[in-house]
C-alpha atoms as a PDB file:
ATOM      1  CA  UNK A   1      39.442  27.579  44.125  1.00  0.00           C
ATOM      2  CA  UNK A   2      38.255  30.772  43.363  1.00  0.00           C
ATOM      3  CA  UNK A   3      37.632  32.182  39.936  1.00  0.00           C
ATOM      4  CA  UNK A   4      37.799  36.070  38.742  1.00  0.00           C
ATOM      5  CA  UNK A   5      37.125  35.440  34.892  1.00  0.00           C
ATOM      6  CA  UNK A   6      35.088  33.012  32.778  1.00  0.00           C
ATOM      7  CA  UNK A   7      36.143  32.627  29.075  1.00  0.00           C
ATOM      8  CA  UNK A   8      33.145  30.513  26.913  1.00  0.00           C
ATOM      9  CA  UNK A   9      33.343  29.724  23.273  1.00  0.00           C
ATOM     10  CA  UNK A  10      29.419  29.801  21.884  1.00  0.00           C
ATOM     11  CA  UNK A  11      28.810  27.857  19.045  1.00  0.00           C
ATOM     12  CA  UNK A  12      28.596  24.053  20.569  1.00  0.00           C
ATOM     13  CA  UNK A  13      29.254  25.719  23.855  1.00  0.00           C
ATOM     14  CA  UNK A  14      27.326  27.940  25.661  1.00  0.00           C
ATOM     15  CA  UNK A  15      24.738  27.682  22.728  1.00  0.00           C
ATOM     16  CA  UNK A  16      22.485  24.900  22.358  1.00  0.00           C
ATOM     17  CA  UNK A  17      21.527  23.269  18.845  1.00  0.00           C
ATOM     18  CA  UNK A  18      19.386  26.477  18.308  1.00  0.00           C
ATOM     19  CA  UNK A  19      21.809  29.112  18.766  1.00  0.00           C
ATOM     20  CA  UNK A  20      20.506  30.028  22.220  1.00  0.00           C
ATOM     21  CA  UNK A  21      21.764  30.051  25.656  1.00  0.00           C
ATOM     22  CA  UNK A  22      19.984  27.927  27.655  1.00  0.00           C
ATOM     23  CA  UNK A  23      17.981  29.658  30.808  1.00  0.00           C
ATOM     24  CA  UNK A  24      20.129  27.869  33.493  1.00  0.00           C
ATOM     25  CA  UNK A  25      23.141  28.940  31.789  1.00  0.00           C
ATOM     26  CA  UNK A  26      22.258  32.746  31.990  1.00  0.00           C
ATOM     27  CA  UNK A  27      21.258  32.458  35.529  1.00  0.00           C
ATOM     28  CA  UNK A  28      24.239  31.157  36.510  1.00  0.00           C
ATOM     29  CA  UNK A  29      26.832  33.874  34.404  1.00  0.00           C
ATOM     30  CA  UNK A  30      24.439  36.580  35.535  1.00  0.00           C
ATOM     31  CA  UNK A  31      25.089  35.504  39.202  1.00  0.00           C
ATOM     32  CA  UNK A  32      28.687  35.216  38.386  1.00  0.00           C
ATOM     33  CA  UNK A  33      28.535  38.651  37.111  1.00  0.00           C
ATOM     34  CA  UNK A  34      27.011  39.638  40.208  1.00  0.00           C
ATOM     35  CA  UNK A  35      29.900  38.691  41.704  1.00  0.00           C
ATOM     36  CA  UNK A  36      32.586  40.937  40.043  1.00  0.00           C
ATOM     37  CA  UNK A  37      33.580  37.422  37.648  1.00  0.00           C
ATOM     38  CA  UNK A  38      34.587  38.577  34.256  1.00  0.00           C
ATOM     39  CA  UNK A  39      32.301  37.058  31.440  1.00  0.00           C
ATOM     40  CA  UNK A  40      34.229  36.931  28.203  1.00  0.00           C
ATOM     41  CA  UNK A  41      32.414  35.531  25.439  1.00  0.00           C
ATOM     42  CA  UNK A  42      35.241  33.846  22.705  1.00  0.00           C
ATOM     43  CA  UNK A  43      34.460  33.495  19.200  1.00  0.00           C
ATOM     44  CA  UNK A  44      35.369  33.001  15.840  1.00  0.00           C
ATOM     45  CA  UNK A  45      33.134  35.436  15.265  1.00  0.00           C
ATOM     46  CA  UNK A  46      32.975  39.479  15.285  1.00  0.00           C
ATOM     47  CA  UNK A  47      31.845  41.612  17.448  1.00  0.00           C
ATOM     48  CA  UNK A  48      28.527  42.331  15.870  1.00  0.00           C
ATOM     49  CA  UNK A  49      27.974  38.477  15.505  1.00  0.00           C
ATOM     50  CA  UNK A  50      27.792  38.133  19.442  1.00  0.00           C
ATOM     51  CA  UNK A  51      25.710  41.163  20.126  1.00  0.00           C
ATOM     52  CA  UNK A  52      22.452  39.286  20.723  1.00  0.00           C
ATOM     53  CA  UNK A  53      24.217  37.086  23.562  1.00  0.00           C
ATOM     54  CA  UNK A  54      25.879  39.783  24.939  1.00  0.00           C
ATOM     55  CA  UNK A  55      22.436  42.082  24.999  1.00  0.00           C
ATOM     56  CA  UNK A  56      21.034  38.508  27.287  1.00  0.00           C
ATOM     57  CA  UNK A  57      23.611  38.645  29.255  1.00  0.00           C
ATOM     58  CA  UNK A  58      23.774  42.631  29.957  1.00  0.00           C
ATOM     59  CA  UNK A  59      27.301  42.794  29.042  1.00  0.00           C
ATOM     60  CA  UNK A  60      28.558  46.293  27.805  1.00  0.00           C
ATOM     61  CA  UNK A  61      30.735  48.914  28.139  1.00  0.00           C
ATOM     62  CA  UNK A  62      34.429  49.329  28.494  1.00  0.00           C
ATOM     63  CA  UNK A  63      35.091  47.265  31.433  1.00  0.00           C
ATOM     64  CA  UNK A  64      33.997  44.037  29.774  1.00  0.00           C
ATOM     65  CA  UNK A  65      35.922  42.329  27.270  1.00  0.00           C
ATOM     66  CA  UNK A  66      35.353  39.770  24.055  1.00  0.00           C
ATOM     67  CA  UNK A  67      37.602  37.663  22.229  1.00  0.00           C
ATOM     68  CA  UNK A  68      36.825  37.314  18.577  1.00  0.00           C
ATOM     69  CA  UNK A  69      38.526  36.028  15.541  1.00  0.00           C
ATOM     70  CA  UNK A  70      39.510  33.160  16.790  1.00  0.00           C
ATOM     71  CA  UNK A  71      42.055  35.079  19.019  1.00  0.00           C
ATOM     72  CA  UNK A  72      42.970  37.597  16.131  1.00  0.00           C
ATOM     73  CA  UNK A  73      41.426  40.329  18.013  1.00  0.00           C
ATOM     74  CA  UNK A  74      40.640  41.159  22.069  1.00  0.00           C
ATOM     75  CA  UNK A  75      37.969  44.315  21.664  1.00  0.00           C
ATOM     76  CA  UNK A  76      36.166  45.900  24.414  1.00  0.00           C
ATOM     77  CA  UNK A  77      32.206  46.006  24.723  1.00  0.00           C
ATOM     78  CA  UNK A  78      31.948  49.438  23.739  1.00  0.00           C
ATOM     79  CA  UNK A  79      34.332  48.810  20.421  1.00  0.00           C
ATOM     80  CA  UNK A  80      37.721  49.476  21.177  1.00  0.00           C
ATOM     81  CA  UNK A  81      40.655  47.227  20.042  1.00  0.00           C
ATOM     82  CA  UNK A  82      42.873  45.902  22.971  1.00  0.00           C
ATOM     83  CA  UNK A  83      45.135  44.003  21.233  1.00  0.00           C
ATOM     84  CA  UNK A  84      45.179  42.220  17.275  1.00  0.00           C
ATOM     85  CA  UNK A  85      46.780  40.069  15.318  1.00  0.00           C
ATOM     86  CA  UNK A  86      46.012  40.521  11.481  1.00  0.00           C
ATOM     87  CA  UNK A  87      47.117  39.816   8.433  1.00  0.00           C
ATOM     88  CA  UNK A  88      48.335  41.836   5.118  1.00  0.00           C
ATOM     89  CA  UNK A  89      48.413  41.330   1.308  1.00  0.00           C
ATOM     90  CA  UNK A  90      51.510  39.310   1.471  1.00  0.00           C
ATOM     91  CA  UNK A  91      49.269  36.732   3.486  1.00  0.00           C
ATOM     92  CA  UNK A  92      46.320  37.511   0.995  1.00  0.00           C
ATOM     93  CA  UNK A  93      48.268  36.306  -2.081  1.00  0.00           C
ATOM     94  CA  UNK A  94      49.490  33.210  -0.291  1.00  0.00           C
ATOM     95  CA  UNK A  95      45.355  32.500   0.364  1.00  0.00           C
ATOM     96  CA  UNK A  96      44.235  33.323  -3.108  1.00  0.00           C
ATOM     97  CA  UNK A  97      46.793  31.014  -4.842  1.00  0.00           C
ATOM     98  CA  UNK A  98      45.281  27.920  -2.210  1.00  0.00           C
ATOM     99  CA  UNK A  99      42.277  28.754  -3.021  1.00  0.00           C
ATOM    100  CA  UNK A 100      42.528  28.758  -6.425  1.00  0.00           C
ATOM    101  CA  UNK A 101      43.747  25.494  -6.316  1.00  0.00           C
ATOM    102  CA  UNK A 102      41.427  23.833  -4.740  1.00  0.00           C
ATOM    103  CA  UNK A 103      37.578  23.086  -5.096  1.00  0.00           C
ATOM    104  CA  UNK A 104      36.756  24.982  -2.358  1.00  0.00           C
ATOM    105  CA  UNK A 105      35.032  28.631  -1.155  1.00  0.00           C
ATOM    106  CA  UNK A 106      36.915  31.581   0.272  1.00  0.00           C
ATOM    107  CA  UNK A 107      36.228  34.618   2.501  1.00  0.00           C
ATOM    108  CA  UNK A 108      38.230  37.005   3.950  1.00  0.00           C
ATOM    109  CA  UNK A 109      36.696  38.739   7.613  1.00  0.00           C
ATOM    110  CA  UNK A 110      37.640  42.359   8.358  1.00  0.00           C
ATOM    111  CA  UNK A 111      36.337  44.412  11.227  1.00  0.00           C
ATOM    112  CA  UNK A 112      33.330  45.695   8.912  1.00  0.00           C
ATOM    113  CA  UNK A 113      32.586  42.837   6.112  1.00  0.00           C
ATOM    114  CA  UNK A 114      33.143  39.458   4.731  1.00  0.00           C
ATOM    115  CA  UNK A 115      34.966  39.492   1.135  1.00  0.00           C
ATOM    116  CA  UNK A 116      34.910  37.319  -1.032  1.00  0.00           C
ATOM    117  CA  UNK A 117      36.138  36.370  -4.887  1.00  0.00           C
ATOM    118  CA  UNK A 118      33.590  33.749  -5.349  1.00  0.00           C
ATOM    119  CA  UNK A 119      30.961  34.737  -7.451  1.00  0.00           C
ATOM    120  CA  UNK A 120      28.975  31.350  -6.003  1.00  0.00           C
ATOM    121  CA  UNK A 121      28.495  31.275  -1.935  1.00  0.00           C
ATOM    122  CA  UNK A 122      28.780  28.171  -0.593  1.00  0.00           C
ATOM    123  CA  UNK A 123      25.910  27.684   1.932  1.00  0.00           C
ATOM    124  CA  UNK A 124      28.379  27.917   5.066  1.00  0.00           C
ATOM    125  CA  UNK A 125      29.359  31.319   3.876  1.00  0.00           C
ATOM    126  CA  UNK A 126      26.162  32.798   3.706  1.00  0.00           C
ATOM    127  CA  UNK A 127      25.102  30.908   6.942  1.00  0.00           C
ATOM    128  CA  UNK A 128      28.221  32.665   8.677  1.00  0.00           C
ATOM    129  CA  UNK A 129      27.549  35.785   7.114  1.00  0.00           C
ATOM    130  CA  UNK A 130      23.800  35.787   8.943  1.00  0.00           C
ATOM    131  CA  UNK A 131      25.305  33.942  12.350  1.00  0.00           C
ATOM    132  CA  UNK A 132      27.775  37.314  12.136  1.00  0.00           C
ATOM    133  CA  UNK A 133      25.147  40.092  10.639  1.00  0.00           C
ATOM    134  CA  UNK A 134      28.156  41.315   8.267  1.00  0.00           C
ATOM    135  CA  UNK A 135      27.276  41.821   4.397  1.00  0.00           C
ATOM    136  CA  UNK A 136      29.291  39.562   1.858  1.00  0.00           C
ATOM    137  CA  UNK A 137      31.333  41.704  -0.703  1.00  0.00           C
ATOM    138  CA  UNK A 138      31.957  39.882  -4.154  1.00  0.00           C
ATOM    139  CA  UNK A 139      35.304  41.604  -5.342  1.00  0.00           C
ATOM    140  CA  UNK A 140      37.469  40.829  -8.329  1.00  0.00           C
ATOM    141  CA  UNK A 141      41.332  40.018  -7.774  1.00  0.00           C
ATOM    142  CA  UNK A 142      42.450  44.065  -8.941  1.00  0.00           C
ATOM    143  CA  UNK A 143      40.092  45.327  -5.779  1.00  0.00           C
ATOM    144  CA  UNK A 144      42.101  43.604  -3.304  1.00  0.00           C
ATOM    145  CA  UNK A 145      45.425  46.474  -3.228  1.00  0.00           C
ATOM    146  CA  UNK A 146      48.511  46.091  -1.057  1.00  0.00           C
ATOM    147  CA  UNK A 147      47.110  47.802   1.691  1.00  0.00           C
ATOM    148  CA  UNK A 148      44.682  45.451   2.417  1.00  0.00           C
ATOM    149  CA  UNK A 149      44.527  44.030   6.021  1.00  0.00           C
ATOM    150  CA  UNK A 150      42.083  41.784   7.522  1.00  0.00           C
ATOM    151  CA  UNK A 151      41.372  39.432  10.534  1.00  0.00           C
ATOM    152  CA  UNK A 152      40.690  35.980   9.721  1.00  0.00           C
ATOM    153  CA  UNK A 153      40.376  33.497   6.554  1.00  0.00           C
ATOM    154  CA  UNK A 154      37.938  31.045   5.889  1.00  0.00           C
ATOM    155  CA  UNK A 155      37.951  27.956   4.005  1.00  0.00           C
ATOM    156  CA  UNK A 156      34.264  26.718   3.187  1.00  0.00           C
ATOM    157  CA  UNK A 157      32.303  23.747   1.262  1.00  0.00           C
ATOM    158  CA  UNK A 158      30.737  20.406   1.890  1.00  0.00           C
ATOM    159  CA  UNK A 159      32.529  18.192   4.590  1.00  0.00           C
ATOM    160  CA  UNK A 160      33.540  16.065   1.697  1.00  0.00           C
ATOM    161  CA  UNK A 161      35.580  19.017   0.297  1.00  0.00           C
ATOM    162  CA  UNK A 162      36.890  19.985   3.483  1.00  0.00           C
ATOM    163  CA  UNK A 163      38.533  16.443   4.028  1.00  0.00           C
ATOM    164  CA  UNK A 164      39.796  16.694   0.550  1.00  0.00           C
ATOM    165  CA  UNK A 165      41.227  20.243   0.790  1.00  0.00           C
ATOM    166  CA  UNK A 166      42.907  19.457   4.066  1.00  0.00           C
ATOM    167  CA  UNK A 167      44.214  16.284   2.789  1.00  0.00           C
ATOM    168  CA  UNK A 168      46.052  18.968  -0.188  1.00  0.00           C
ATOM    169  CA  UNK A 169      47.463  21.519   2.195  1.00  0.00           C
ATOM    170  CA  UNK A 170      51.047  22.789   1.533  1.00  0.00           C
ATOM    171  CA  UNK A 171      53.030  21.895   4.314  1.00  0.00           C
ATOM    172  CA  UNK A 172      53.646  25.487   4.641  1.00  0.00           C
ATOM    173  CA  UNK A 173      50.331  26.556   5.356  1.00  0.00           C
ATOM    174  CA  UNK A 174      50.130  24.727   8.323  1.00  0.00           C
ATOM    175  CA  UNK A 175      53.399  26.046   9.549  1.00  0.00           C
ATOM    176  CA  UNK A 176      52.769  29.139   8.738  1.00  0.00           C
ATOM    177  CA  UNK A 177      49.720  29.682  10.074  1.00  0.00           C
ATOM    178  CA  UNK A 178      46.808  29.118  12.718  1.00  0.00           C
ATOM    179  CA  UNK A 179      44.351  26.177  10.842  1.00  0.00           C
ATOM    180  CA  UNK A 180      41.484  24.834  13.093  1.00  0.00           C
ATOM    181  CA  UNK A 181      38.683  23.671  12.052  1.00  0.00           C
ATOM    182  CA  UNK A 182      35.523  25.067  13.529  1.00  0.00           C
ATOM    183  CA  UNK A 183      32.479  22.510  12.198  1.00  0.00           C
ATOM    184  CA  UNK A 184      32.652  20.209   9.673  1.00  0.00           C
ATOM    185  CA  UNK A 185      32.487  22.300   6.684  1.00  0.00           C
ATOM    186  CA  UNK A 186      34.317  25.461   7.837  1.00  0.00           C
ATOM    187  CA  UNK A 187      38.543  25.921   7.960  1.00  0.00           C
ATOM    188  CA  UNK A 188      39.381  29.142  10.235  1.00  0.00           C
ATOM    189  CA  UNK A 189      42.769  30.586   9.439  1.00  0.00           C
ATOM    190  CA  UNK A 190      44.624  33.161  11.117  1.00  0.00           C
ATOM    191  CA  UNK A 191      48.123  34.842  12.206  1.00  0.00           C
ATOM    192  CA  UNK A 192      50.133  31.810  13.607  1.00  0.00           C
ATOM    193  CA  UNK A 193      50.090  34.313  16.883  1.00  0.00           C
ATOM    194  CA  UNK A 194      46.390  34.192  17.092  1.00  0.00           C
ATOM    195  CA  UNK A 195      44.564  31.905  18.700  1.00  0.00           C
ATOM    196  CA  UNK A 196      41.727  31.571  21.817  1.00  0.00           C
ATOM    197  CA  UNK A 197      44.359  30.532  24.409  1.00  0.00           C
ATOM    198  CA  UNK A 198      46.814  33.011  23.727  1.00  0.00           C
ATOM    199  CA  UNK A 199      44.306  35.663  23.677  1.00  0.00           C
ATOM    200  CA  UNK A 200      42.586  34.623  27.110  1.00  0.00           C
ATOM    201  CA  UNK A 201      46.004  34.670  28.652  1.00  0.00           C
ATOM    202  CA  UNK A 202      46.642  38.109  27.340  1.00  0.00           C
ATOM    203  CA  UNK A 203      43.663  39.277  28.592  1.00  0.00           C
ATOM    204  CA  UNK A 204      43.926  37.727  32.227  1.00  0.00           C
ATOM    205  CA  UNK A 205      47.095  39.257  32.598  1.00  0.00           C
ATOM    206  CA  UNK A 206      45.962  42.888  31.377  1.00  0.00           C
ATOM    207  CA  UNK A 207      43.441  42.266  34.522  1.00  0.00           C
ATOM    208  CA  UNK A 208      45.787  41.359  36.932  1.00  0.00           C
ATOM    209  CA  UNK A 209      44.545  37.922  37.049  1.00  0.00           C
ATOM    210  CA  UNK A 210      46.746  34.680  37.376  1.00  0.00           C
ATOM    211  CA  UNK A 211      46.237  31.862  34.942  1.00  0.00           C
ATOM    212  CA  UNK A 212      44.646  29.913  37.620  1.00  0.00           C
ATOM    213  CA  UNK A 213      41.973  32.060  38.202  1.00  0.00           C
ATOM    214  CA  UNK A 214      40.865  31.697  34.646  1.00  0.00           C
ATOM    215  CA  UNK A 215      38.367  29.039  33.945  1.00  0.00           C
ATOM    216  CA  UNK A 216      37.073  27.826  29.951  1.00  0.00           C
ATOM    217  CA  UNK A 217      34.818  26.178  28.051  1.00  0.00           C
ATOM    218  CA  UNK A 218      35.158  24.921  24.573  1.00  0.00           C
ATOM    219  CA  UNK A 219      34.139  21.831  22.388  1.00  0.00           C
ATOM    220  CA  UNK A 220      35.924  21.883  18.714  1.00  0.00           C
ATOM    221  CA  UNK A 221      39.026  22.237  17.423  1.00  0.00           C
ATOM    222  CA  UNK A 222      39.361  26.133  17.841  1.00  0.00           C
ATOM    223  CA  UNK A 223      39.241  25.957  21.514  1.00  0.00           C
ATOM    224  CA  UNK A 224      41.688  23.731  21.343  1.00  0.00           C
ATOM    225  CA  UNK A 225      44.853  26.016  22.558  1.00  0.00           C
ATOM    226  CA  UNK A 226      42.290  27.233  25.573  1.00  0.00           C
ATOM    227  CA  UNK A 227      42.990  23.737  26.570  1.00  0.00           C
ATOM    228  CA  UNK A 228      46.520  23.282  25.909  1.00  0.00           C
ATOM    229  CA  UNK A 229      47.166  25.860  28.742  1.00  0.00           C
ATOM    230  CA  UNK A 230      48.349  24.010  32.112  1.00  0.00           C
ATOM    231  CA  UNK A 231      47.108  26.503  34.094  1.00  0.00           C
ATOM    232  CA  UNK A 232      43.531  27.384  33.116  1.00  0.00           C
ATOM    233  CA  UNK A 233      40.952  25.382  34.574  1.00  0.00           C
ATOM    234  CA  UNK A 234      39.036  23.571  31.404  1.00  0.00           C
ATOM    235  CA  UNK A 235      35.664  22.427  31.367  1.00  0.00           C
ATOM    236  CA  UNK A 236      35.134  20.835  27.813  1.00  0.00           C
ATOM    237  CA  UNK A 237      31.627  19.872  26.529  1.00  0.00           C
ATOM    238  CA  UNK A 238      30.679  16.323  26.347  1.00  0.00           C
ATOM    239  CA  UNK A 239      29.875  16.916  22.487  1.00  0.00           C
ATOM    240  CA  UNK A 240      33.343  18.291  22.333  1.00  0.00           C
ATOM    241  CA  UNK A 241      36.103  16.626  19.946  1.00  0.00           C
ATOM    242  CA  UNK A 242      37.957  14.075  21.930  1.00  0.00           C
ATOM    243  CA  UNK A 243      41.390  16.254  21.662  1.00  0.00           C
ATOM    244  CA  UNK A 244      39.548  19.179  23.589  1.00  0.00           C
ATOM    245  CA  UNK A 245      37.859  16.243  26.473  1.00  0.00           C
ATOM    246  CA  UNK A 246      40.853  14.908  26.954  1.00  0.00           C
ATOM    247  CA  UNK A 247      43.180  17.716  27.595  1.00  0.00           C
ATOM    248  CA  UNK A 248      40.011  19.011  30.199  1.00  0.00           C
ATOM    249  CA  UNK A 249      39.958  18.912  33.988  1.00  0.00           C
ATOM    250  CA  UNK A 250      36.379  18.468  33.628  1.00  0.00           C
ATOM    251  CA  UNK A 251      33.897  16.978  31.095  1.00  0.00           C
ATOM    252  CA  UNK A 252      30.623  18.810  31.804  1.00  0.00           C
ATOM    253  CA  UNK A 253      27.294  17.681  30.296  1.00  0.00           C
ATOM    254  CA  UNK A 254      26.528  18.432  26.316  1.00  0.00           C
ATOM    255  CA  UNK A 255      25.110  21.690  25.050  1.00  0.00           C
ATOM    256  CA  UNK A 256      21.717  20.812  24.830  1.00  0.00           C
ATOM    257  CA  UNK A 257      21.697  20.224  28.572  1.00  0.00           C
ATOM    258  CA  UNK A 258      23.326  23.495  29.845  1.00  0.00           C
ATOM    259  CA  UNK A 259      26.368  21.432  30.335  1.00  0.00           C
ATOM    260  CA  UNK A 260      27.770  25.082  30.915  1.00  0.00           C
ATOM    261  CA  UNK A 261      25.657  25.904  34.178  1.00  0.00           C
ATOM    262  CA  UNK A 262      26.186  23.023  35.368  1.00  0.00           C
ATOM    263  CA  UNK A 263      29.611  23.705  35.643  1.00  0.00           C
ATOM    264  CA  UNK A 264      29.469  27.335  36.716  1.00  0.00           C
ATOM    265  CA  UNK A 265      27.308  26.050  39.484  1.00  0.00           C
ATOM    266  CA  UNK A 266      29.883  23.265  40.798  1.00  0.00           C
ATOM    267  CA  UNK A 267      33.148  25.131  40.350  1.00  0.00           C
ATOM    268  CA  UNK A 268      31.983  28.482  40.518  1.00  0.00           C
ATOM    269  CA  UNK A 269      29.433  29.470  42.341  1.00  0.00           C
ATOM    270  CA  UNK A 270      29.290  26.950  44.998  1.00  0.00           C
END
């Protein structure tokens, strides 16, 4: 079986407890990169949130790719915008009137900030702000106009409020839209046409590679559509959410134990 691209979430993934990659692990992708493999790094996050894995890794430039939002956008290293799949005010509105329902913390992600009409962070916002080095905007309702765009939603508090605000969803929130949840106290939402799977099969085909020559790794709930693909080869974590182990082809060791290397080194670089 031979592989052309590698697509890795991070958070649970290829980083360990202490948001690093372990040493094995960036042996093994630097070999693979050696090789001509494609290393794409996908993320809820933005670009500037991966920049210190990408730096370890000496990925950069316009021939190497990262998949961020959740799947709402596929950039290139050097910033340019392959493919998106936003949302508008229309979408906004819809948000605001959830949130304002609920006992719960909202952001909205663009390509430059987070916004936000709480004038109280929860502690997973600001913690998502620093894991993403974008600045946190506190605007009222009038600053947010109808020509508003942005990326991704997300839906913050304690797990207990998470549970609570799932359990109150409108049924047409779920239809109408892409809800994963990333940890225990974070709700991603994006453009029912985003997600990590669709974007990684996007991007294999813009590089002239067949599904089958794609291999992943993910652990929670947002890599879950990487592993709903029949043709990808999957490699979930074994401190991955049951949903995302059993849908894998293999269950690779957890990611305190470069679980990931492991798995380049078996599959991949053998």
């Amino acid at each position: 079986m031979t592989f052309k691209m590698i697509a890795t979430d991070l958070d649970g993934t290829l980083l360990d407890s202490k948001k690093q990659i372990m040493p094995a692990s960036v042996a093994a992708l630097q070999t693979a990169k050696d090789l001509g493999i494609k290393i794409v790094l996908t993320s809820s996050r933005p670009l500037s949130g991966i920049q210190p894995f990408l730096k370890q890794l000496y990925l950069n430039g316009n021939q190497q790719y990262a998949i961020l939002y959740n799947g709402g956008l596929i950039q290139s290293l050097d910033g340019e915008i392959l493919a998106t799949e936003g949302l508008d005010y229309e979408d906004f509105k819809r948000f605001a009137q959830v949130w304002s329902d609920n006992d719960i913390h909202c952001h909205f992600e663009t390509l430059t900030n987070f916004l936000t009409m709480d004038h109280e962070l929860s502690l997973q916002m600001a913690r998502n702000s620093e894991l993403t080095r974008m600045p946190i905007l506190i605007k009222d309702r009038a600053d947010f106009t109808p020509d508003f765009r942005f990326l991704k939603s997300e839906f913050t508090g304690t797990a207990e409020q998470i549970i609570a605000f799932k359990r109150n969803l409108p049924a047409w929130f779920t239809q109408d839209y892409s809800v994963v949840q990333s940890n225990a106290y974070t709700l991603a939402v994006t453009s029912k046409k985003a997600s990590k799977g669709a974007a990684v099969k996007k991007l294999a085909e813009k590089l002239g590679f067949d599904q089958s020559e794609v291999i992943i790794f993910g652990d929670q709930g947002n890599d879950l559509s990487m592993f709903q693909n029949p043709h990808f080869f999957k490699v979930a974590m074994k401190n991955g959410i049951e949903p995302v182990r059993s849908r894998a082809n293999f269950v690779t060791l957890d990611n305190n134990h470069d679980g990931v290397a492991l798995a380049l080194n078996k599959f991949v670089l053998k």
